[in-house]
C-alpha atoms as a PDB file:
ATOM      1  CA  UNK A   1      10.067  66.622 -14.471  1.00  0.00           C
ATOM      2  CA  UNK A   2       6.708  66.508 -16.501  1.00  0.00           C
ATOM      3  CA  UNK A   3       3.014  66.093 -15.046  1.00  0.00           C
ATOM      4  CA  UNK A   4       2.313  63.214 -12.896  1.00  0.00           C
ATOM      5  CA  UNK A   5      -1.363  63.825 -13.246  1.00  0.00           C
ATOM      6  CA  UNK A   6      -1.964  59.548 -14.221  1.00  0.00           C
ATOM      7  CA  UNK A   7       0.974  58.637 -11.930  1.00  0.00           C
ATOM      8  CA  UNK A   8       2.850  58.350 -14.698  1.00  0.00           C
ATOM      9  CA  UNK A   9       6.488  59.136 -12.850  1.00  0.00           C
ATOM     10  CA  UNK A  10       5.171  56.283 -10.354  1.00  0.00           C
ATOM     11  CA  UNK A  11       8.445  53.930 -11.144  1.00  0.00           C
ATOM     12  CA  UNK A  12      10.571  54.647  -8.347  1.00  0.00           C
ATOM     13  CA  UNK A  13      10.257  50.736  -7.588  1.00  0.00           C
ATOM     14  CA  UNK A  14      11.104  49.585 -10.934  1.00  0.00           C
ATOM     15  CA  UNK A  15      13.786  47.263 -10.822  1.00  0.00           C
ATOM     16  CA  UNK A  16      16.202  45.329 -13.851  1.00  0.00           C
ATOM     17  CA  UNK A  17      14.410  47.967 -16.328  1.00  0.00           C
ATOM     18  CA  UNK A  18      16.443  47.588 -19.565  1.00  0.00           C
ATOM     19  CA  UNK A  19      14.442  49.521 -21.639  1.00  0.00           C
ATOM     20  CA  UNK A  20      11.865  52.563 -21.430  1.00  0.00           C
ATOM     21  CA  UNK A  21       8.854  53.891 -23.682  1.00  0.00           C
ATOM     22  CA  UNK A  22       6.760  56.877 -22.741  1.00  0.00           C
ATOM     23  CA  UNK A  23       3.260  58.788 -23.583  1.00  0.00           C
ATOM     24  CA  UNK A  24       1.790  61.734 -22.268  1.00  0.00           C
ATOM     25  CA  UNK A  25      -0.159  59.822 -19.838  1.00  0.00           C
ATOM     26  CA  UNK A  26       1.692  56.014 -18.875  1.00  0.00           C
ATOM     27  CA  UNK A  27       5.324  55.184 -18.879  1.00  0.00           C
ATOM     28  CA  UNK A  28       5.907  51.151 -19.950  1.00  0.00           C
ATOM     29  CA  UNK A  29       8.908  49.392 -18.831  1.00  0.00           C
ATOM     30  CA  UNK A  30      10.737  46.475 -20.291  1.00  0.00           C
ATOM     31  CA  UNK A  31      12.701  44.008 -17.474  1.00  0.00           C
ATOM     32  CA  UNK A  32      15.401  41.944 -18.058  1.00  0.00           C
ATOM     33  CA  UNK A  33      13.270  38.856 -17.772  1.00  0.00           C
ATOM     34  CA  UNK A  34      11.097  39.915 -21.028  1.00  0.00           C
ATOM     35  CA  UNK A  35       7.933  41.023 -18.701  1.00  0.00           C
ATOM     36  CA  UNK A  36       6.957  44.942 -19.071  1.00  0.00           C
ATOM     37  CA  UNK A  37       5.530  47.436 -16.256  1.00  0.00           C
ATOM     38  CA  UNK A  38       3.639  50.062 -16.682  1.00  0.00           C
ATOM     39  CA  UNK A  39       1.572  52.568 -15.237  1.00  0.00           C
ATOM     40  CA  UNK A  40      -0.200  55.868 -15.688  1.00  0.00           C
ATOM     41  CA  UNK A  41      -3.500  56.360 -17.458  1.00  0.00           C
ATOM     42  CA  UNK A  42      -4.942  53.361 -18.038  1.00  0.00           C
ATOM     43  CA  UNK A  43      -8.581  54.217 -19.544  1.00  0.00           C
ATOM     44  CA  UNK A  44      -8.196  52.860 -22.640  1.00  0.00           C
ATOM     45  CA  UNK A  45      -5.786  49.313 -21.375  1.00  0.00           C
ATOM     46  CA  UNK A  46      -3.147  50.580 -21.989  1.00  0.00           C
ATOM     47  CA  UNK A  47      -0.966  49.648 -19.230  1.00  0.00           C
ATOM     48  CA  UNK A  48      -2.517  45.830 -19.565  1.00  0.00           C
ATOM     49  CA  UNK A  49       1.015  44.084 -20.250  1.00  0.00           C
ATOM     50  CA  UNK A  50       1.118  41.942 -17.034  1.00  0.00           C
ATOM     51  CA  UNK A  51       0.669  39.415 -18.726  1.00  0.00           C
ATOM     52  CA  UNK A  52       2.892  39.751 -21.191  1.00  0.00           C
ATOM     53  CA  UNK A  53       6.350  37.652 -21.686  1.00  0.00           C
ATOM     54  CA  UNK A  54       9.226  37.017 -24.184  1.00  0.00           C
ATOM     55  CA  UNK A  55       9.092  40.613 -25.181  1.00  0.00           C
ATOM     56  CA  UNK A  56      12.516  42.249 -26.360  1.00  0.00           C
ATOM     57  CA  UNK A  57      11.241  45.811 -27.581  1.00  0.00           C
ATOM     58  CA  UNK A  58       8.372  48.376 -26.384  1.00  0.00           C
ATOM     59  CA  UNK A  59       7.116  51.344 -27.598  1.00  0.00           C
ATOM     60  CA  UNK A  60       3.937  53.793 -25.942  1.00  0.00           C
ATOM     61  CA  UNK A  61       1.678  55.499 -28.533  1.00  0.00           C
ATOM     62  CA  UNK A  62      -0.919  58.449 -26.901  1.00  0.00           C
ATOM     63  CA  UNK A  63      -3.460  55.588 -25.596  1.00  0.00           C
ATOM     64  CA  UNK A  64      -1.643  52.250 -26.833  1.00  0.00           C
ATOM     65  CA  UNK A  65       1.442  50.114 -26.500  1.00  0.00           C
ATOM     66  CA  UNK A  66       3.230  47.599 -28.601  1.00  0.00           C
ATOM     67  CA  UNK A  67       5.753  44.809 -27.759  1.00  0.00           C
ATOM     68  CA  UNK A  68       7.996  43.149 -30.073  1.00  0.00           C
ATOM     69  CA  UNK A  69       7.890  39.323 -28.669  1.00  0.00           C
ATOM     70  CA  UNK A  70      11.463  37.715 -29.524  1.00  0.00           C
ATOM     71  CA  UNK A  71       9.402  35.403 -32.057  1.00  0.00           C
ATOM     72  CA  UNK A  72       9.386  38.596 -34.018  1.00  0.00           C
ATOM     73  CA  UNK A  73       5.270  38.637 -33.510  1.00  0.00           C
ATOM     74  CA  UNK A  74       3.507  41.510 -31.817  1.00  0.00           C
ATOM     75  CA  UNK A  75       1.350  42.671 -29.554  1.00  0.00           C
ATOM     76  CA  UNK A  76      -0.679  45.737 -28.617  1.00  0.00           C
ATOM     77  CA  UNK A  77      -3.385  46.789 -26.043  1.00  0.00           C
ATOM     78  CA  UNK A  78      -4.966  50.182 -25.579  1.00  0.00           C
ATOM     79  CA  UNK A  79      -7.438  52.278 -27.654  1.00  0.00           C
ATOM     80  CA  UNK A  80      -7.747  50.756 -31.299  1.00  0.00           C
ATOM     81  CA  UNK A  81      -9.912  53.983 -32.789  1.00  0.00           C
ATOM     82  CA  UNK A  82      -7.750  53.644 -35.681  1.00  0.00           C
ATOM     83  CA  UNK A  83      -6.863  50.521 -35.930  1.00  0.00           C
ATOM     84  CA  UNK A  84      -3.265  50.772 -34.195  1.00  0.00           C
ATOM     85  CA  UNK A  85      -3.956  47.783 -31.939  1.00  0.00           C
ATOM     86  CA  UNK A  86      -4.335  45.354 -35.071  1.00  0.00           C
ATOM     87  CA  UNK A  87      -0.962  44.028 -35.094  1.00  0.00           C
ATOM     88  CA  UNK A  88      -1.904  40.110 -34.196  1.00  0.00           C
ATOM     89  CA  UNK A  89      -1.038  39.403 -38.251  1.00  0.00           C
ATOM     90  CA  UNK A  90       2.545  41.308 -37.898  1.00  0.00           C
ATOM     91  CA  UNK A  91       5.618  38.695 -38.119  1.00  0.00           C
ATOM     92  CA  UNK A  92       8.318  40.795 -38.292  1.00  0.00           C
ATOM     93  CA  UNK A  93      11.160  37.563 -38.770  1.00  0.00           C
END
């Protein structure tokens, strides 16, 4: 259900998916491994976690996401108009 407009139900493939985070326009996806997927509207970068690793928690704001790393750092890509990509001081241990 729900638009697919960014091709943001496009996760048919997704595989060892142990977690889930959506927006109105991308849909993130956290593996098993500690790698996340995602895809949908990516004009801002927000579906630029392939290079991401160690992650253990993910969440999808309107043009952002966040991962919690499992060294209790974070990080963020996507639109930072207000500053919600600014997370590279956050230690959350």
């Amino acid at each position: 259900m729900g638009d697919n407009d960014c091709g943001q139900r496009n996760v048919s493939g997704w595989t060892s998916i142990t977690q889930g985070a959506a927006s109105e326009g991308h849909t993130v996806g956290l593996k098993s491994d500690g790698t996340v997927v995602a895809v949908g509207d990516t004009g801002d970068g927000q579906c630029e976690v392939g290079s991401w690793t160690g992650i253990v928690n993910i969440a999808a704001g309107s043009y952002h996401t966040v991962g919690l790393k499992s060294d209790g750092t974070v990080v963020a890509v996507g639109s930072n108009a207000d500053g919600q990509c600014d997370v590279s001081s956050w230690d959350l241990n």
